[in-house]
C-alpha atoms as a PDB file:
ATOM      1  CA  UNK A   1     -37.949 -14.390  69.320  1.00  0.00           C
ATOM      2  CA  UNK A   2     -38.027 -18.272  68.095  1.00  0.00           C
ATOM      3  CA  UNK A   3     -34.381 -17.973  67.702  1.00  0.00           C
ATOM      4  CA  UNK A   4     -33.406 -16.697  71.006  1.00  0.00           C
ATOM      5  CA  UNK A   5     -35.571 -19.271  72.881  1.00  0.00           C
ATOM      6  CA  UNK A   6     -34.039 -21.732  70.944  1.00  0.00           C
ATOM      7  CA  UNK A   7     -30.418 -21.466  72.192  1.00  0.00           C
ATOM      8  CA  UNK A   8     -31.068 -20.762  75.919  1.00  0.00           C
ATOM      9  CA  UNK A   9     -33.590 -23.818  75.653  1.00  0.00           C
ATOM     10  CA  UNK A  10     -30.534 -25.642  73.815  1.00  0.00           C
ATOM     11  CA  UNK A  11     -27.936 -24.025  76.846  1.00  0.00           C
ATOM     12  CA  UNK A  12     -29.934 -24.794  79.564  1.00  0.00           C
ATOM     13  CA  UNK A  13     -30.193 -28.639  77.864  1.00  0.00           C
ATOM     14  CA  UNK A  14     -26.884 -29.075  77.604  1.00  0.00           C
ATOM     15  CA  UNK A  15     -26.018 -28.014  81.401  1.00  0.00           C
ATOM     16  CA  UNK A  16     -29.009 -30.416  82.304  1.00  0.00           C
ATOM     17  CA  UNK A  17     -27.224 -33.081  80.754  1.00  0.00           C
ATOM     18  CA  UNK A  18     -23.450 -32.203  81.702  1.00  0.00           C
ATOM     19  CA  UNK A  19     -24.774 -31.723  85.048  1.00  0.00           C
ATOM     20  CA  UNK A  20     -27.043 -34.978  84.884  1.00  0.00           C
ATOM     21  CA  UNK A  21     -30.293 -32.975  86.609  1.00  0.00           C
ATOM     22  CA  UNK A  22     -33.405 -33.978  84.919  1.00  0.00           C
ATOM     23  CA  UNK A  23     -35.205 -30.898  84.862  1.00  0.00           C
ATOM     24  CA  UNK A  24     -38.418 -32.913  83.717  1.00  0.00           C
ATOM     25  CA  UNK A  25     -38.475 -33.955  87.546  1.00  0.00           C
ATOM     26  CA  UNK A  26     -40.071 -31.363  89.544  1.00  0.00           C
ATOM     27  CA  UNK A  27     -38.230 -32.303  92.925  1.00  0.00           C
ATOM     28  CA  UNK A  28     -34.746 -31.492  91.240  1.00  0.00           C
ATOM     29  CA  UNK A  29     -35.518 -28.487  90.108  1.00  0.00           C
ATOM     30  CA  UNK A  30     -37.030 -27.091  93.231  1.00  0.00           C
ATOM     31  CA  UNK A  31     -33.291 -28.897  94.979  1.00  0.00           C
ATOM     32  CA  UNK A  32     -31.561 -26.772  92.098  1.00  0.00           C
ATOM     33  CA  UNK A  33     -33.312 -23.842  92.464  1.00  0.00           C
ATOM     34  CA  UNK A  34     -32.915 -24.010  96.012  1.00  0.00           C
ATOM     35  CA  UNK A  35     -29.642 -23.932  96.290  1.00  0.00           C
ATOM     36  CA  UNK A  36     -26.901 -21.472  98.188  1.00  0.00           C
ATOM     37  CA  UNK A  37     -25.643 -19.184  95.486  1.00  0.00           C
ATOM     38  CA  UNK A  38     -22.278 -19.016  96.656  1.00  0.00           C
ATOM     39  CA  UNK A  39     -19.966 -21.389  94.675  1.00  0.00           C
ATOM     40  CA  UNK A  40     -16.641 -20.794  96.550  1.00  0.00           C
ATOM     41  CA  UNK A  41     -14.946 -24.090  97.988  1.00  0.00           C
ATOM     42  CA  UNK A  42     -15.236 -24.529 101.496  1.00  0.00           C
ATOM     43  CA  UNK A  43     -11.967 -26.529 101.746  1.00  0.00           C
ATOM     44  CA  UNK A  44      -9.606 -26.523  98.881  1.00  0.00           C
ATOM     45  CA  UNK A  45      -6.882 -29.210  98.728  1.00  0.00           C
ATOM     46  CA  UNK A  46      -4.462 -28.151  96.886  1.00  0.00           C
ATOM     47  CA  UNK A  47      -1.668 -25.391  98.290  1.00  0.00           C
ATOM     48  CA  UNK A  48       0.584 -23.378  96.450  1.00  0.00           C
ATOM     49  CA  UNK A  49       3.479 -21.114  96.985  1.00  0.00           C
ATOM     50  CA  UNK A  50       2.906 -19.684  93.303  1.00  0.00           C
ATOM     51  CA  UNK A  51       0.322 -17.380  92.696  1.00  0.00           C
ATOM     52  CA  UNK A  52      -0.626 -18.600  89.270  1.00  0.00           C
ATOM     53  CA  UNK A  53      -0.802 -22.151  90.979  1.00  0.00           C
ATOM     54  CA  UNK A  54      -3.322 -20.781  93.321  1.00  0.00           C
ATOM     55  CA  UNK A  55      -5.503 -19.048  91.058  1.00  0.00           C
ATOM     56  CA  UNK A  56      -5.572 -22.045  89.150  1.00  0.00           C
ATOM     57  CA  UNK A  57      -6.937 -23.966  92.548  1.00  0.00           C
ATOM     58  CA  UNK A  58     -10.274 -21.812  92.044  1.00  0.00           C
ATOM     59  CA  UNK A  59     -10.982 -23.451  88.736  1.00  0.00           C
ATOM     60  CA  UNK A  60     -10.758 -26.978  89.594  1.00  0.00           C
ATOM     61  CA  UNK A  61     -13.716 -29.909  89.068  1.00  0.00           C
ATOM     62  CA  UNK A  62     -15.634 -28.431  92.330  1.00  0.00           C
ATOM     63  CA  UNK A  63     -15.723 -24.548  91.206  1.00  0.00           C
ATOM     64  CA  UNK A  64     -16.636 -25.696  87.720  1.00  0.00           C
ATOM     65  CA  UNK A  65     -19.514 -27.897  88.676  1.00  0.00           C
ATOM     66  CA  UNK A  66     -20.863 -24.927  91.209  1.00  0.00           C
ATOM     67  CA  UNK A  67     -20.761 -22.439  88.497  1.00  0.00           C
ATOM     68  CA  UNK A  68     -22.817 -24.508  85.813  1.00  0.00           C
ATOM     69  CA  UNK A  69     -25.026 -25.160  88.075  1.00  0.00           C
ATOM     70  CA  UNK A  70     -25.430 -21.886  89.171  1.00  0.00           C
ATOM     71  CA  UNK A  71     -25.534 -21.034  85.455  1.00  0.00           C
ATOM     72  CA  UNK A  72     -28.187 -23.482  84.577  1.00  0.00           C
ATOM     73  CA  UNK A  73     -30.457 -21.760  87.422  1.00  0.00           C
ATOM     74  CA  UNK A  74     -30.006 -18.050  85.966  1.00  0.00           C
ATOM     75  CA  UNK A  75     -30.775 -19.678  82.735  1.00  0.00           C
ATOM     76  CA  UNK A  76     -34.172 -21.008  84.065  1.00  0.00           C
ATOM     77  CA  UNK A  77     -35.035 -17.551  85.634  1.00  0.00           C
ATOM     78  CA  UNK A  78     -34.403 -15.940  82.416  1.00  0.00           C
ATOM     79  CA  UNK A  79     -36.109 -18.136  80.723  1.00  0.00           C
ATOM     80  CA  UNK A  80     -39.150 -17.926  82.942  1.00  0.00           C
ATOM     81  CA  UNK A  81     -39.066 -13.847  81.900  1.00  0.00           C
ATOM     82  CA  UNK A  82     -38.218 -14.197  78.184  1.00  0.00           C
ATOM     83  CA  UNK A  83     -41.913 -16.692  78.415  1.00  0.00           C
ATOM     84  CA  UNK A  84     -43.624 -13.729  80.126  1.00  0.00           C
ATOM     85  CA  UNK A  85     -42.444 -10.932  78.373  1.00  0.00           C
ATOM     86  CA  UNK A  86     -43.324 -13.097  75.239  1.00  0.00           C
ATOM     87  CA  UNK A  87     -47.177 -13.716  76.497  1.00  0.00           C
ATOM     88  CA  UNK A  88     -47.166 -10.092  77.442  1.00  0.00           C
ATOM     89  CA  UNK A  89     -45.704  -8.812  73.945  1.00  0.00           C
ATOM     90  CA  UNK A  90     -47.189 -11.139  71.517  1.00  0.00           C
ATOM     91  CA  UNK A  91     -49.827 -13.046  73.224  1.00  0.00           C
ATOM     92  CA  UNK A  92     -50.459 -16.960  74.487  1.00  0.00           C
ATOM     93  CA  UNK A  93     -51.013 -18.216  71.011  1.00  0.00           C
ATOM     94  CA  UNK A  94     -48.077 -16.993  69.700  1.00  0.00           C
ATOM     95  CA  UNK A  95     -46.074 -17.736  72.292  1.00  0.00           C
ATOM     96  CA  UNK A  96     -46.916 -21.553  72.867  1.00  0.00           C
ATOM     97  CA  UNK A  97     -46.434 -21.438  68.700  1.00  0.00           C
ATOM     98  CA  UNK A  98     -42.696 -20.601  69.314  1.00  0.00           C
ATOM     99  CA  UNK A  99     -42.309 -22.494  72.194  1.00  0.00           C
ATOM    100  CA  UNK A 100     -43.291 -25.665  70.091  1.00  0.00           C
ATOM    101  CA  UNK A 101     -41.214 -24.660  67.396  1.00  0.00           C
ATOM    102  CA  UNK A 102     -38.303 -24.514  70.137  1.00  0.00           C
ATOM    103  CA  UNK A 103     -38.788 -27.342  71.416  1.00  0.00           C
ATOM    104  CA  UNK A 104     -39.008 -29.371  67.675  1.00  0.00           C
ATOM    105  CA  UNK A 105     -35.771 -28.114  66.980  1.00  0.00           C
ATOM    106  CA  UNK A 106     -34.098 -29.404  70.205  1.00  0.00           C
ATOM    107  CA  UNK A 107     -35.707 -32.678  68.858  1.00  0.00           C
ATOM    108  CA  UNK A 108     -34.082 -32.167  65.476  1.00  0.00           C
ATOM    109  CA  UNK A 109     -30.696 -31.597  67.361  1.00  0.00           C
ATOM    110  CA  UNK A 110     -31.095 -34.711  68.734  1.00  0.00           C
ATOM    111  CA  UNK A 111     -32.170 -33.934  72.201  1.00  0.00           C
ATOM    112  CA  UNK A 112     -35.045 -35.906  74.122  1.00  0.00           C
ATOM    113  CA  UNK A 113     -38.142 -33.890  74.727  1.00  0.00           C
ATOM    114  CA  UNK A 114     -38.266 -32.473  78.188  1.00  0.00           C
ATOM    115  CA  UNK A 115     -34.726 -32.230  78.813  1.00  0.00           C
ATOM    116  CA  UNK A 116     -34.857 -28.440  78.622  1.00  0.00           C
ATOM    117  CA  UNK A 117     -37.686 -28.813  81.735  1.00  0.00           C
ATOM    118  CA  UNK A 118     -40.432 -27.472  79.182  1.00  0.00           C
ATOM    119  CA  UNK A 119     -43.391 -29.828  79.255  1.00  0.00           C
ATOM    120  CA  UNK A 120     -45.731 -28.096  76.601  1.00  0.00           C
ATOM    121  CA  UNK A 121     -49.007 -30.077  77.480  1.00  0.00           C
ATOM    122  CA  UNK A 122     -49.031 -29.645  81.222  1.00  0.00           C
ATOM    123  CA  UNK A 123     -47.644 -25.613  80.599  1.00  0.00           C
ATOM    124  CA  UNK A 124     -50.793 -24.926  78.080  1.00  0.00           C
ATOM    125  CA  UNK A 125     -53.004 -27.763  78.909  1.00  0.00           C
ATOM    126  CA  UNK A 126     -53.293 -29.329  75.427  1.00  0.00           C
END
């Protein structure tokens, strides 16, 4: 359980970062979450003759960016599940216990606390 919340809280940190939203900011994440889902480019600028030249047009900077982002808010919605399937499985003590050992080891890794958008003392009121 500890293990698996680990790496989608370290995944969804890393697109946080690459994508510079600060998910400890309550405004961006409803803008995030908000968001059209479709990540097709309205315009794309460049034209090819070659089909491998044009599939390569639909993985350029713009694509990329929509599909993290669009990654980081599945992420956030699974995460949201994995947290209540843990309380319903395991309980609130245990859960919050592996959500603070989660969160310690994102520390460890060198991430700043919050990053991943979990604020511990406002989620459990401790």
């Amino acid at each position: 359980m500890k293990t698996a919340l680990e790496t989608l809280n370290m995944r969804i940190a890393r697109l946080a970062i690459a994508l510079d939203v600060a998910l400890d900011n309550e405004a961006e994440v409803a803008s995030l979450m908000g968001e059209e889902h479709d990540t097709t480019v309205l315009h794309e600028r460049r034209v090819s003759a070659h089909a491998v030249d044009a599939a390569q047009a639909h993985s350029g900077p713009e694509c990329r960016v929509a599909h993290q982002r669009q990654e980081l808010r599945g992420l956030l919605v699974m995460r949201y599940e994995v947290e209540k399937r843990y309380v319903n499985d395991a309980g609130i003590t245990v859960t919050h216990q592996i959500m603070i050992e989660a969160e310690q080891q994102l520390q460890r890794k060198g991430f700043k606390p919050g990053v991943d958008g979990i604020n511990l003392e406002r989620l459990f009121n401790t």
